[in-house]
PDB file of N, CA and C in Angstrom:
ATOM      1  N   UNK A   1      67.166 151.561  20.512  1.00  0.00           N
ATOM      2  CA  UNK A   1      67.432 152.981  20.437  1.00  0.00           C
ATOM      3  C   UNK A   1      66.179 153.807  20.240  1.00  0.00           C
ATOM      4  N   UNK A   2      65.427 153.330  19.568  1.00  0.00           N
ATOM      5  CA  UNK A   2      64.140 154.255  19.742  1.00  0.00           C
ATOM      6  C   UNK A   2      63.149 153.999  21.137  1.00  0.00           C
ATOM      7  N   UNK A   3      62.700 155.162  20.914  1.00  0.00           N
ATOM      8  CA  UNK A   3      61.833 155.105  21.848  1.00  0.00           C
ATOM      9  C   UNK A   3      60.350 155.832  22.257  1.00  0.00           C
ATOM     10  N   UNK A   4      59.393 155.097  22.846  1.00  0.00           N
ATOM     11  CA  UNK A   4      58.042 156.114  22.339  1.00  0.00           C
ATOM     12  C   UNK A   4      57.310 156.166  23.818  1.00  0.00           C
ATOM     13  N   UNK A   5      57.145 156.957  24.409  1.00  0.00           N
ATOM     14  CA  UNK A   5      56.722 157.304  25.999  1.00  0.00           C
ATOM     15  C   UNK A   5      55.920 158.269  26.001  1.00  0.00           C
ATOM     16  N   UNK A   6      54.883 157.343  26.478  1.00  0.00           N
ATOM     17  CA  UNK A   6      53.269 157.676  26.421  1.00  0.00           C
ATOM     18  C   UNK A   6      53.527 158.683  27.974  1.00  0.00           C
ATOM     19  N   UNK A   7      52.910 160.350  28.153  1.00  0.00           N
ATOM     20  CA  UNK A   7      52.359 160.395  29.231  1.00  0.00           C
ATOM     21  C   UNK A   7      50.565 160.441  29.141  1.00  0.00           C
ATOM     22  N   UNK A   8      49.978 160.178  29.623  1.00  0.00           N
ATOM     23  CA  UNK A   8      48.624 160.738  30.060  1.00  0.00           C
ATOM     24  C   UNK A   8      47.975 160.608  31.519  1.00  0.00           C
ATOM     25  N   UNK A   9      46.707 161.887  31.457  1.00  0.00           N
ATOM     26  CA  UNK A   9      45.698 162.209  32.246  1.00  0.00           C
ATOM     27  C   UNK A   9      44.932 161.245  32.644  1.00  0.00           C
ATOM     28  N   UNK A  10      44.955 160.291  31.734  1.00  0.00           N
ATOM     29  CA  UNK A  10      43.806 159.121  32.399  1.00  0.00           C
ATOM     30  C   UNK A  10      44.226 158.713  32.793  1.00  0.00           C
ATOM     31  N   UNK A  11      42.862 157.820  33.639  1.00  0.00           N
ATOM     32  CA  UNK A  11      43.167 157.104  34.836  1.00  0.00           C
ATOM     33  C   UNK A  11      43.605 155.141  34.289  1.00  0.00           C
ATOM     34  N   UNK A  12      44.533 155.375  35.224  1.00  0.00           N
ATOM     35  CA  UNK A  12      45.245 154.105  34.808  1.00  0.00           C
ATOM     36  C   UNK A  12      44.351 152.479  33.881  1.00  0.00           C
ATOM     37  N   UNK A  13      44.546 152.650  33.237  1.00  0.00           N
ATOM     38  CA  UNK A  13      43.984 151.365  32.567  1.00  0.00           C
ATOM     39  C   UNK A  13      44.547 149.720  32.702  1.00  0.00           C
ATOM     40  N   UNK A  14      43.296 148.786  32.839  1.00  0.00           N
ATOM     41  CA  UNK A  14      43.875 147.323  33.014  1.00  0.00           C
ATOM     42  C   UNK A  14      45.291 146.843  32.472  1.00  0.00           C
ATOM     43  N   UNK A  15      45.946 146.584  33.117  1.00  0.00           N
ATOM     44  CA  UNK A  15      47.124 145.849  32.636  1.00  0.00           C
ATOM     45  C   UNK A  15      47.131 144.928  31.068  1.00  0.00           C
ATOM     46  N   UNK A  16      46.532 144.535  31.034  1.00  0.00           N
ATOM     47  CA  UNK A  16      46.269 144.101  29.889  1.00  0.00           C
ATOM     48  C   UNK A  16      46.058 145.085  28.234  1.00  0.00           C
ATOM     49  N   UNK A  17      45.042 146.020  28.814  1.00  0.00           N
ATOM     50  CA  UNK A  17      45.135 147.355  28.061  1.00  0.00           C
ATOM     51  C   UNK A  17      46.908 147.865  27.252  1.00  0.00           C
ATOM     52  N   UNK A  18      47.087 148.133  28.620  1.00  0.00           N
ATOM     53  CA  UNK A  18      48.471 149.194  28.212  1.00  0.00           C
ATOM     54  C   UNK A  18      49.386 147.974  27.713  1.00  0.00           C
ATOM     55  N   UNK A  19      49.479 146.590  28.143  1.00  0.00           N
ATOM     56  CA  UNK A  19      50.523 145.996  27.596  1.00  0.00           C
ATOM     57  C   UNK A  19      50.237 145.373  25.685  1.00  0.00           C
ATOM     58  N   UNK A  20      48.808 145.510  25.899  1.00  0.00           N
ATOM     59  CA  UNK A  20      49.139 145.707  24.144  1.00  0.00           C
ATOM     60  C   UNK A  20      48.853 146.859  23.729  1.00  0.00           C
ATOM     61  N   UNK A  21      48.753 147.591  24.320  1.00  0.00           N
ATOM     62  CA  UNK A  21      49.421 149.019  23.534  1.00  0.00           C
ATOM     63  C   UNK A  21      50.421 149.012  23.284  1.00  0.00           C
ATOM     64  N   UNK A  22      51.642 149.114  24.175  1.00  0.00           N
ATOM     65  CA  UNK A  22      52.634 149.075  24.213  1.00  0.00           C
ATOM     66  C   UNK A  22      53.587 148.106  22.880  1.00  0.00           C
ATOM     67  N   UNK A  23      52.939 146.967  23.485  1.00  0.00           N
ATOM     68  CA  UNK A  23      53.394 146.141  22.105  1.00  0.00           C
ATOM     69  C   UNK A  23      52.917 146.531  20.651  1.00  0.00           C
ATOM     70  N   UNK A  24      51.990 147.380  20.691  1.00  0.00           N
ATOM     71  CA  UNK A  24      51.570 147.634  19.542  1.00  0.00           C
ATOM     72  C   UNK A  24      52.211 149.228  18.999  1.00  0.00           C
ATOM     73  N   UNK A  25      52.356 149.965  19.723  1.00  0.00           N
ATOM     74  CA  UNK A  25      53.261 150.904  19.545  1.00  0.00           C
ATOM     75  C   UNK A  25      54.527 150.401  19.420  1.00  0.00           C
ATOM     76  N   UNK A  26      55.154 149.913  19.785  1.00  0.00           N
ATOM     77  CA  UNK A  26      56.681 149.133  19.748  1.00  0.00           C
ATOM     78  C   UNK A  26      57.108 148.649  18.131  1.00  0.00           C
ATOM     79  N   UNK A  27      55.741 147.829  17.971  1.00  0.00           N
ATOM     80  CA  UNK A  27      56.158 147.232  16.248  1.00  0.00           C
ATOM     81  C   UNK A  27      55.825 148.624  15.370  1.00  0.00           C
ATOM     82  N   UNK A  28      54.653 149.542  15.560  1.00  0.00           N
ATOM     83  CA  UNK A  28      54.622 149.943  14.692  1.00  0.00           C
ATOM     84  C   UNK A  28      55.799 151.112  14.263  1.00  0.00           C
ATOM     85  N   UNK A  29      56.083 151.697  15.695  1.00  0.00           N
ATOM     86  CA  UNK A  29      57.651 152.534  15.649  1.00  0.00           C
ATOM     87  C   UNK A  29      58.903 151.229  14.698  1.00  0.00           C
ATOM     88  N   UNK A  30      59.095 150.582  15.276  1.00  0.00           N
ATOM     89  CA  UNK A  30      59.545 149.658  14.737  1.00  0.00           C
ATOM     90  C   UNK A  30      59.787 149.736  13.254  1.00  0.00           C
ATOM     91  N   UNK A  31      58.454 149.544  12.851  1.00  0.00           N
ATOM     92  CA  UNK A  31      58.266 149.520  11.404  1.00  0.00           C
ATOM     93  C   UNK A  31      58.310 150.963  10.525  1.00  0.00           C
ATOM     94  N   UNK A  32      58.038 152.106  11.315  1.00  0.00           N
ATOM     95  CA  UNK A  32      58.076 153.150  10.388  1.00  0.00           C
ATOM     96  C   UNK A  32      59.399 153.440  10.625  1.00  0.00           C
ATOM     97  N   UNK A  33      60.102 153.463  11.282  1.00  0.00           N
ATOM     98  CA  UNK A  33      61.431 154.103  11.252  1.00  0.00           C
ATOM     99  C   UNK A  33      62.431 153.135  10.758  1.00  0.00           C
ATOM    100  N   UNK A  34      62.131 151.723  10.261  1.00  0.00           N
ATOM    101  CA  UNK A  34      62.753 150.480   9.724  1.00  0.00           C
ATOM    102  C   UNK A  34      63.628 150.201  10.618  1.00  0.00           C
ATOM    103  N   UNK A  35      63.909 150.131  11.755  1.00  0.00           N
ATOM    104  CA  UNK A  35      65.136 149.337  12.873  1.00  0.00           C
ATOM    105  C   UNK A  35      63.836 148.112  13.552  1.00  0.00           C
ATOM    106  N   UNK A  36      65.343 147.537  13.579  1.00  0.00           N
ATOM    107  CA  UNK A  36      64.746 146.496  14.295  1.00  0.00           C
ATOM    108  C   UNK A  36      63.870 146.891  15.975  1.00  0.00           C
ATOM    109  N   UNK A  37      62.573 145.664  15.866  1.00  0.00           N
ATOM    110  CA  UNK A  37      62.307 145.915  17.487  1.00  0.00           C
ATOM    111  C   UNK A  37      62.755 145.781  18.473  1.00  0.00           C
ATOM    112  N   UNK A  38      63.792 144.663  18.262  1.00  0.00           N
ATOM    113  CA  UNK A  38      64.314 144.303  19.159  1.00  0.00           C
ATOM    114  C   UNK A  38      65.915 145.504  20.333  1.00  0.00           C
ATOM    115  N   UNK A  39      64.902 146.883  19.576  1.00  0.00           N
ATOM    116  CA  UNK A  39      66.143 148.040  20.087  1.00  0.00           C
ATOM    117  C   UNK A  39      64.871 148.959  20.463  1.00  0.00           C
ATOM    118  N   UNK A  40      63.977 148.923  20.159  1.00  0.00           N
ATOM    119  CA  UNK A  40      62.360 149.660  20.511  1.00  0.00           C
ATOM    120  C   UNK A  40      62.014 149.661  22.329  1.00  0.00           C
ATOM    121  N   UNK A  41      61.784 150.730  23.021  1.00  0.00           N
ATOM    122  CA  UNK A  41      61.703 150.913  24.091  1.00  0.00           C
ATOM    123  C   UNK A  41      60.542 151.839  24.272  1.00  0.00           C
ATOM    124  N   UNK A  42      59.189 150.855  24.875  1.00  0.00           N
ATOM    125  CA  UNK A  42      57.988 151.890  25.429  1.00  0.00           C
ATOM    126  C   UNK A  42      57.920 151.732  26.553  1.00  0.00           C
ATOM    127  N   UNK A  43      57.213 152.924  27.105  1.00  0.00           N
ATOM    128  CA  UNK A  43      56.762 153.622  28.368  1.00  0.00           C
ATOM    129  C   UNK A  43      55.226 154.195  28.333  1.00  0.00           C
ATOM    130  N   UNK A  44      54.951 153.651  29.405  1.00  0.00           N
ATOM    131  CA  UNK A  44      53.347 154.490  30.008  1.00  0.00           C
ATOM    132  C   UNK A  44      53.420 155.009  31.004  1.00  0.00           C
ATOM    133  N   UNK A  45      52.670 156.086  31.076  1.00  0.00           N
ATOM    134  CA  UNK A  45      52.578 156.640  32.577  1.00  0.00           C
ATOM    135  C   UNK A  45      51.180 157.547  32.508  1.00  0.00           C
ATOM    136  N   UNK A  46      50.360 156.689  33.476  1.00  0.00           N
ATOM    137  CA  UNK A  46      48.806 157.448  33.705  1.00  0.00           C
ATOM    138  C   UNK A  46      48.912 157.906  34.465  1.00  0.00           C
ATOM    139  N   UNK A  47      47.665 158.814  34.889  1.00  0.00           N
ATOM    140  CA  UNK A  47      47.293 159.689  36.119  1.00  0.00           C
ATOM    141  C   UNK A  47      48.359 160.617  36.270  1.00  0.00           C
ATOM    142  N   UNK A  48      48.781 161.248  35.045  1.00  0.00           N
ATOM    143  CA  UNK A  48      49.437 162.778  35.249  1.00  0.00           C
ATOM    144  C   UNK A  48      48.666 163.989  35.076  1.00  0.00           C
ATOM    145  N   UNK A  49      48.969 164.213  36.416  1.00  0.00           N
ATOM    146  CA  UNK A  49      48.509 165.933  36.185  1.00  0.00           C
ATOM    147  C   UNK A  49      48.656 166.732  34.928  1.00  0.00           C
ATOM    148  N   UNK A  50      47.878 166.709  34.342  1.00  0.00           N
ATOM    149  CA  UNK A  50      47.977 167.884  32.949  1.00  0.00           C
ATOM    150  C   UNK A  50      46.709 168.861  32.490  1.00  0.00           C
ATOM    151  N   UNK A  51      47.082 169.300  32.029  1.00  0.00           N
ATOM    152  CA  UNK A  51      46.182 170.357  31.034  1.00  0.00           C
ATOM    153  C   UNK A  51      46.404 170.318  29.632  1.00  0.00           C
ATOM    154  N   UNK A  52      45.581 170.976  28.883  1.00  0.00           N
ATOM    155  CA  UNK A  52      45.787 171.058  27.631  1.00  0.00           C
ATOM    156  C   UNK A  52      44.796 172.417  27.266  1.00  0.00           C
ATOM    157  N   UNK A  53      44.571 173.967  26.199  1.00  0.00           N
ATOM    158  CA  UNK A  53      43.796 174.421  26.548  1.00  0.00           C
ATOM    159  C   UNK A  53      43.066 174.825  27.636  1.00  0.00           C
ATOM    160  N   UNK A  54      43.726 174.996  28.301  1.00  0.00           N
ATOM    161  CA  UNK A  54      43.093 175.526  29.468  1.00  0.00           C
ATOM    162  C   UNK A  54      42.014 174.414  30.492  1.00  0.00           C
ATOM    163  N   UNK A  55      41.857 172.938  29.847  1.00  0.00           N
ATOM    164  CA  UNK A  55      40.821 172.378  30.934  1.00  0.00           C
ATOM    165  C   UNK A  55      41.827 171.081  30.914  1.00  0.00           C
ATOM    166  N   UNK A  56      41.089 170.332  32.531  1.00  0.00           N
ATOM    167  CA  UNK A  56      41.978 169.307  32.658  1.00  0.00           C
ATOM    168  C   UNK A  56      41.120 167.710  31.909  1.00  0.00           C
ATOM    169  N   UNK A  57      40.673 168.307  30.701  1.00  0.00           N
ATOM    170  CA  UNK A  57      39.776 166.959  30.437  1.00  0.00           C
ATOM    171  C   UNK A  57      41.098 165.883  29.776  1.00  0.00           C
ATOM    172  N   UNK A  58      40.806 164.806  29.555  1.00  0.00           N
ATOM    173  CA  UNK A  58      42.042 163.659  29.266  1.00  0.00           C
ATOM    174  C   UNK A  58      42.837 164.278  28.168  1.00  0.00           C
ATOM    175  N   UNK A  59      44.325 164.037  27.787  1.00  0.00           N
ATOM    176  CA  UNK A  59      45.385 164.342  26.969  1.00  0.00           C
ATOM    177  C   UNK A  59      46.405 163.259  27.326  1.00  0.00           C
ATOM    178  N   UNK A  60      47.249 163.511  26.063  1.00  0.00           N
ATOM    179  CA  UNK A  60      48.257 162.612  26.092  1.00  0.00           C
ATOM    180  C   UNK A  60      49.565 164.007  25.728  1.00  0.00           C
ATOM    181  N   UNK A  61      50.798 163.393  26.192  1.00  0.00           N
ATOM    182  CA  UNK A  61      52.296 164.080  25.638  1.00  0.00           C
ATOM    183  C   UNK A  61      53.078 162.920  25.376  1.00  0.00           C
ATOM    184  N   UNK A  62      53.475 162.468  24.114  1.00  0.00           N
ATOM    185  CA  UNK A  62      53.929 161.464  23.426  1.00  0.00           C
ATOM    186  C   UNK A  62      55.821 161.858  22.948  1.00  0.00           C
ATOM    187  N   UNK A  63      56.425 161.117  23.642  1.00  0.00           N
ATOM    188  CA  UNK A  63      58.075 161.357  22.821  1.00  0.00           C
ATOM    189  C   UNK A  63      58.077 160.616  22.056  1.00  0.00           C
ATOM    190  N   UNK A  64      58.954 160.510  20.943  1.00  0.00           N
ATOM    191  CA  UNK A  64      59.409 159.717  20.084  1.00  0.00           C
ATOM    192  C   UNK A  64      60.790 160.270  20.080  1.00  0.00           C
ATOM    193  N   UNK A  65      61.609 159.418  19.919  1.00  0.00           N
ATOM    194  CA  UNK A  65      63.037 159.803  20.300  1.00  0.00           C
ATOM    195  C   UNK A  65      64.035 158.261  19.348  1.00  0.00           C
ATOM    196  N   UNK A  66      64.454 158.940  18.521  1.00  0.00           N
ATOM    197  CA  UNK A  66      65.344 157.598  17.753  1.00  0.00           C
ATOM    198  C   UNK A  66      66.755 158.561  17.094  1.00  0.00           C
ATOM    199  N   UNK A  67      67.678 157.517  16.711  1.00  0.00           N
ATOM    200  CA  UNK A  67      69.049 157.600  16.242  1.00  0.00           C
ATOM    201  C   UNK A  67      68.854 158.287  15.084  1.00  0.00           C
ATOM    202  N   UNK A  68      69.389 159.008  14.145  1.00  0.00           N
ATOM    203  CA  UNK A  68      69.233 158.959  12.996  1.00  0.00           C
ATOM    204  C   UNK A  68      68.529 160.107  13.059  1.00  0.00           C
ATOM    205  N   UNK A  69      68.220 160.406  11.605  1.00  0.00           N
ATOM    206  CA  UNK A  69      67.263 161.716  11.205  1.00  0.00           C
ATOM    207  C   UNK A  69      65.596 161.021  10.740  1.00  0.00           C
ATOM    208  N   UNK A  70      64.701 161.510  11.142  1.00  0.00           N
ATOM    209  CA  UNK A  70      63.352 161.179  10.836  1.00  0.00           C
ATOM    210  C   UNK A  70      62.643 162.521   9.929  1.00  0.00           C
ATOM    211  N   UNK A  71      62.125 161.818   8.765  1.00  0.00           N
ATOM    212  CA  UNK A  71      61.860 162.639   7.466  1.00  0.00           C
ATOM    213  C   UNK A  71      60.247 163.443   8.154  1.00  0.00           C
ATOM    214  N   UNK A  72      60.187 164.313   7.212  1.00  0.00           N
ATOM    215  CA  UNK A  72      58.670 164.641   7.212  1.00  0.00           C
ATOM    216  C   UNK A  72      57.611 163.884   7.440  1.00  0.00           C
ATOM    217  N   UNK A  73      57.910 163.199   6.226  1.00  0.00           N
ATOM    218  CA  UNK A  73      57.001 162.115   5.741  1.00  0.00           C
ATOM    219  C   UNK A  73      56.776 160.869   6.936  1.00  0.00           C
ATOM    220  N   UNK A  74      57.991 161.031   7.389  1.00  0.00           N
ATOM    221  CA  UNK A  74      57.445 159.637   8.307  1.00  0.00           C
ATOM    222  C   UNK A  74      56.801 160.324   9.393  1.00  0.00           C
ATOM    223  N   UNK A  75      57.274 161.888   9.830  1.00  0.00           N
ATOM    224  CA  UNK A  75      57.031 161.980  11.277  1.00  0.00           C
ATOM    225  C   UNK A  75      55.671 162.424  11.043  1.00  0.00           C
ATOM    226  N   UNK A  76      55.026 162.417  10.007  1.00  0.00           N
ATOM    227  CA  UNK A  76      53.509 162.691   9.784  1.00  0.00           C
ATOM    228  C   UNK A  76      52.710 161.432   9.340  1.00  0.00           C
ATOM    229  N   UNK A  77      53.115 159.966   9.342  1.00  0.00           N
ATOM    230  CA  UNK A  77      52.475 159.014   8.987  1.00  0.00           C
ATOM    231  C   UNK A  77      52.812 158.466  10.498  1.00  0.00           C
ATOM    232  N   UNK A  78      53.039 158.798  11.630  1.00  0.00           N
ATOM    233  CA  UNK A  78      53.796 158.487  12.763  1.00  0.00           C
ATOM    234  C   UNK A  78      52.878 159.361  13.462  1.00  0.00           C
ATOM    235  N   UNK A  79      52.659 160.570  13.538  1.00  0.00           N
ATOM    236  CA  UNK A  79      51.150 161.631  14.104  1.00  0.00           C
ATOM    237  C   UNK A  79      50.135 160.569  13.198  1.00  0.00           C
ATOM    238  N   UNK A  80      50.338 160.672  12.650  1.00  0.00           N
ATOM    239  CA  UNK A  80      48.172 160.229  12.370  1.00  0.00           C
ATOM    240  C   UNK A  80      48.196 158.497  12.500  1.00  0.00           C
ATOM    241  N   UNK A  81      49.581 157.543  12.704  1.00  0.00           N
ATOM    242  CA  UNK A  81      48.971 156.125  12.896  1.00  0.00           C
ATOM    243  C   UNK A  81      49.143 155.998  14.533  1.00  0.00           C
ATOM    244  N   UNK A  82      49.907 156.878  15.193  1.00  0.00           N
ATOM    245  CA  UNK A  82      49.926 156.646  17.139  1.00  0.00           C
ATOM    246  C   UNK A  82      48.608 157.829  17.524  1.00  0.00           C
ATOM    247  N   UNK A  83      48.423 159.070  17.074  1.00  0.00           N
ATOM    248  CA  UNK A  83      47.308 159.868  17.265  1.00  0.00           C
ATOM    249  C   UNK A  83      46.007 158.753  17.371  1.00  0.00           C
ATOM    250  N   UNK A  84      45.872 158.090  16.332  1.00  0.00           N
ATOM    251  CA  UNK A  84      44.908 157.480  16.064  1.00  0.00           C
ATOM    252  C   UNK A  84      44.614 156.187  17.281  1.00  0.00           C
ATOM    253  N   UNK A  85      46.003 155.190  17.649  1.00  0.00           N
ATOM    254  CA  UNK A  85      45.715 154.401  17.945  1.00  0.00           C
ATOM    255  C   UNK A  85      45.482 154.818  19.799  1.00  0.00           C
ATOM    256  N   UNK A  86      45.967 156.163  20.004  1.00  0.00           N
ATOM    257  CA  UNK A  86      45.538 156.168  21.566  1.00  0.00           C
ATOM    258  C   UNK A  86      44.405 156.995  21.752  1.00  0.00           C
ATOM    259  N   UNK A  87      44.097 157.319  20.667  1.00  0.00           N
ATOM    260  CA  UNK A  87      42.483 157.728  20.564  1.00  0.00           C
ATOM    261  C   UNK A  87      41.457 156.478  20.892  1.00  0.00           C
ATOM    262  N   UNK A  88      42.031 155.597  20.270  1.00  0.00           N
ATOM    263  CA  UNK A  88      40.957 153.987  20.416  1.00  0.00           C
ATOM    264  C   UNK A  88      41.288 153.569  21.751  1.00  0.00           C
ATOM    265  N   UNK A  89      42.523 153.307  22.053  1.00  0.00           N
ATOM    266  CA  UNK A  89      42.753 152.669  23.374  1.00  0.00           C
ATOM    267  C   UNK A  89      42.965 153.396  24.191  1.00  0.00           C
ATOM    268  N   UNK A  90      42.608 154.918  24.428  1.00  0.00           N
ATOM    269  CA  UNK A  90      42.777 155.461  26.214  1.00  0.00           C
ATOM    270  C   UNK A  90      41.498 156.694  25.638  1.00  0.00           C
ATOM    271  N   UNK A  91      40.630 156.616  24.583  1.00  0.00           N
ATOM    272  CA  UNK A  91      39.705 157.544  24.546  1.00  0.00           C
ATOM    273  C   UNK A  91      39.735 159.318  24.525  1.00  0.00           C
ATOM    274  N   UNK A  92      40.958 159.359  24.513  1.00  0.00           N
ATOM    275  CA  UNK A  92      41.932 161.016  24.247  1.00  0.00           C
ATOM    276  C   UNK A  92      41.619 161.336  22.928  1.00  0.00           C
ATOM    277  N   UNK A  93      40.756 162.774  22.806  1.00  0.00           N
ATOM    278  CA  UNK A  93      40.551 162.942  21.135  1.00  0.00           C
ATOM    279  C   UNK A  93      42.040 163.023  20.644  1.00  0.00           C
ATOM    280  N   UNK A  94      41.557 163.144  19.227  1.00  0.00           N
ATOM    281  CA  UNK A  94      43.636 163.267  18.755  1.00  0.00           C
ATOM    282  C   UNK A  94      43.692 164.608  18.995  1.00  0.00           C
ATOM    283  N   UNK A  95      42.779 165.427  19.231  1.00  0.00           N
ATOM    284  CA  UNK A  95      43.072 167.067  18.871  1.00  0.00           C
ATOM    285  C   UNK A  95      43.351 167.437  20.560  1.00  0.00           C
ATOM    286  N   UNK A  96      43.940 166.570  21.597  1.00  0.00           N
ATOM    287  CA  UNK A  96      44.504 166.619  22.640  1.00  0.00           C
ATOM    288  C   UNK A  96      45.607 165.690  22.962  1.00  0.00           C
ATOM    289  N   UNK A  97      45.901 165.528  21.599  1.00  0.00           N
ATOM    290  CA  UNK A  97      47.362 164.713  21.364  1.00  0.00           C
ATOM    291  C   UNK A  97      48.738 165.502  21.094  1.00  0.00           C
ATOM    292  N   UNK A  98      49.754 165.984  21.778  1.00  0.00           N
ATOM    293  CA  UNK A  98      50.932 166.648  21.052  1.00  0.00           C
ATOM    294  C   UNK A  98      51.989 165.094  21.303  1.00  0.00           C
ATOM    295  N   UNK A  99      52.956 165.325  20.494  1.00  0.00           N
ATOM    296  CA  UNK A  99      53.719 164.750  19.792  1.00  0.00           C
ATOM    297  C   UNK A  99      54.772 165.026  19.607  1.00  0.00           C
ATOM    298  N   UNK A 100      56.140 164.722  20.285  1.00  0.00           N
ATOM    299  CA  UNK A 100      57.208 165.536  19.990  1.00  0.00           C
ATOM    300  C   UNK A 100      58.479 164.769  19.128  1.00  0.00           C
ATOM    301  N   UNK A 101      58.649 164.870  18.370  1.00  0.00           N
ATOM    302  CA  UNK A 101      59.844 163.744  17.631  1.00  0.00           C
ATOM    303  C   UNK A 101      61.435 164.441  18.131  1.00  0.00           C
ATOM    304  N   UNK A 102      62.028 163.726  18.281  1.00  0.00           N
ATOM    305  CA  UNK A 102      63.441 163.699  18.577  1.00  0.00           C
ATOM    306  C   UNK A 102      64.391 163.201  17.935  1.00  0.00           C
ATOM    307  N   UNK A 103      65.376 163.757  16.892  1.00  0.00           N
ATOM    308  CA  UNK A 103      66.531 163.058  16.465  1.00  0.00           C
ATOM    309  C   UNK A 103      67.840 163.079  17.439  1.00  0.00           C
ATOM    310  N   UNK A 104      68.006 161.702  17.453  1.00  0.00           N
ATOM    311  CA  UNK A 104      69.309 161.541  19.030  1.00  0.00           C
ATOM    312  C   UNK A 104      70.893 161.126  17.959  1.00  0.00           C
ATOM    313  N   UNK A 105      72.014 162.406  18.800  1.00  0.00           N
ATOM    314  CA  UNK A 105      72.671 161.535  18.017  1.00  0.00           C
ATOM    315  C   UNK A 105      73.695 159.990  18.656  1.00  0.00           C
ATOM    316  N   UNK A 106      74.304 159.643  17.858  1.00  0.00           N
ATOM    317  CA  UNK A 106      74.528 157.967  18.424  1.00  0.00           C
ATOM    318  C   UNK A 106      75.183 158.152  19.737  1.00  0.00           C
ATOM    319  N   UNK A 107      76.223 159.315  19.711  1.00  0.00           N
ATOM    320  CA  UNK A 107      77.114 159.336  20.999  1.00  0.00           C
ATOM    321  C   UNK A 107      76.281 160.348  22.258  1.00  0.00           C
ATOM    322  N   UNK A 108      75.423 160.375  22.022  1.00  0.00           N
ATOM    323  CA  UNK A 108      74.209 160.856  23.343  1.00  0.00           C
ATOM    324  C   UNK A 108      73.062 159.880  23.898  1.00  0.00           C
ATOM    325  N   UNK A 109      73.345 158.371  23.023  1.00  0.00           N
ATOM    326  CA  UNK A 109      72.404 157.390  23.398  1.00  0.00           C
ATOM    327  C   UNK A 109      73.205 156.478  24.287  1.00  0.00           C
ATOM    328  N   UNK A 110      73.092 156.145  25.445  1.00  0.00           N
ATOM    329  CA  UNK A 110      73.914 154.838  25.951  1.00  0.00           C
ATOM    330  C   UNK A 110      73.204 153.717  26.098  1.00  0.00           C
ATOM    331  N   UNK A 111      73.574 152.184  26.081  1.00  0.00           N
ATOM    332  CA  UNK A 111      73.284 151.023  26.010  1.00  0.00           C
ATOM    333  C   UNK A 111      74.429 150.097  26.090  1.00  0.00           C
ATOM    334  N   UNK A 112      74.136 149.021  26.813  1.00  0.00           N
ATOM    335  CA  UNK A 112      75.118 148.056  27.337  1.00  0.00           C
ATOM    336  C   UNK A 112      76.516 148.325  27.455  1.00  0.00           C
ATOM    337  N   UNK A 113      76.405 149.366  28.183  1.00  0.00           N
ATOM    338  CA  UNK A 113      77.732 149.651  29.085  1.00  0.00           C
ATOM    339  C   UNK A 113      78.506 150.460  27.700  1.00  0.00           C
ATOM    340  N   UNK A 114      77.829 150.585  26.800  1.00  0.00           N
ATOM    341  CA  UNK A 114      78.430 151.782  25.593  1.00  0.00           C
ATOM    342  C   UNK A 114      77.638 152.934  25.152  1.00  0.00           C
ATOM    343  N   UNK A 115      77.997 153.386  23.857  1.00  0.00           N
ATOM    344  CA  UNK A 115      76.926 154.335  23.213  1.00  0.00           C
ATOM    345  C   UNK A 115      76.802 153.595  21.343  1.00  0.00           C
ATOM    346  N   UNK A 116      75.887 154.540  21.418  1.00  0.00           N
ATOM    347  CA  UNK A 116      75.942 154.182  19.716  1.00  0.00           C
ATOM    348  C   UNK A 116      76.309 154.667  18.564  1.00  0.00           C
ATOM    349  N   UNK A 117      77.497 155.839  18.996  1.00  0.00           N
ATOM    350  CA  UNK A 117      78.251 156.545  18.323  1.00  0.00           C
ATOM    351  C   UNK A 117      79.910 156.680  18.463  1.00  0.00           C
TER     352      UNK A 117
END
């Protein structure tokens, strides 16, 4: 049910790159929002046309989207530990990072031929 979908400006990175990102975003959503991973769903997508400020230098637009209500507290230890980590692995300052959190409710999520409400 959660879910964290990377867009960015850069140019596509080695396969290897994005798939431990991915895995590494996966546990750590995982872990701050306490559900299991095994319901955790990431996405990448490079080479999008964007802006940020007015120039087209690299940025990211990040969803986070899960069941349930997400506190302050987490959705700000959640900005500064994914800000941080696609700063290291795709070179995007964080201060061209937005971040959008989403509370979904159960009967607007579908999965295996049901919902979760």
């Amino acid at each position: 049910m959660p879910l964290i979908k990377v867009q960015s400006s850069v140019a596509q990175p080695e396969t290897a790159v994005i798939e431990t990102l991915l895995k590494q975003l996966s546990a750590q959503l995982a872990q701050h929002l306490g559900k299991p991973e095994s319901y955790v769903m990431t996405a990448f997508e490079a080479e999008t046309p964007m802006t940020f400020a007015g120039t087209t230098e690299p940025v990211c637009y990040v969803e986070i989207k899960s069941i349930g209500t997400m506190s302050g507290t987490q959705t700000q230890a959640m900005s500064q530990e994914f800000c941080q980590r696609l700063e290291t692995a795709l070179g995007v300052p964080k201060q061209r990072i937005y971040i959008e959190f989403t509370d979904a409710k159960g009967m607007m999520w579908g999965w295996n031929g049901s919902t979760f409400g």
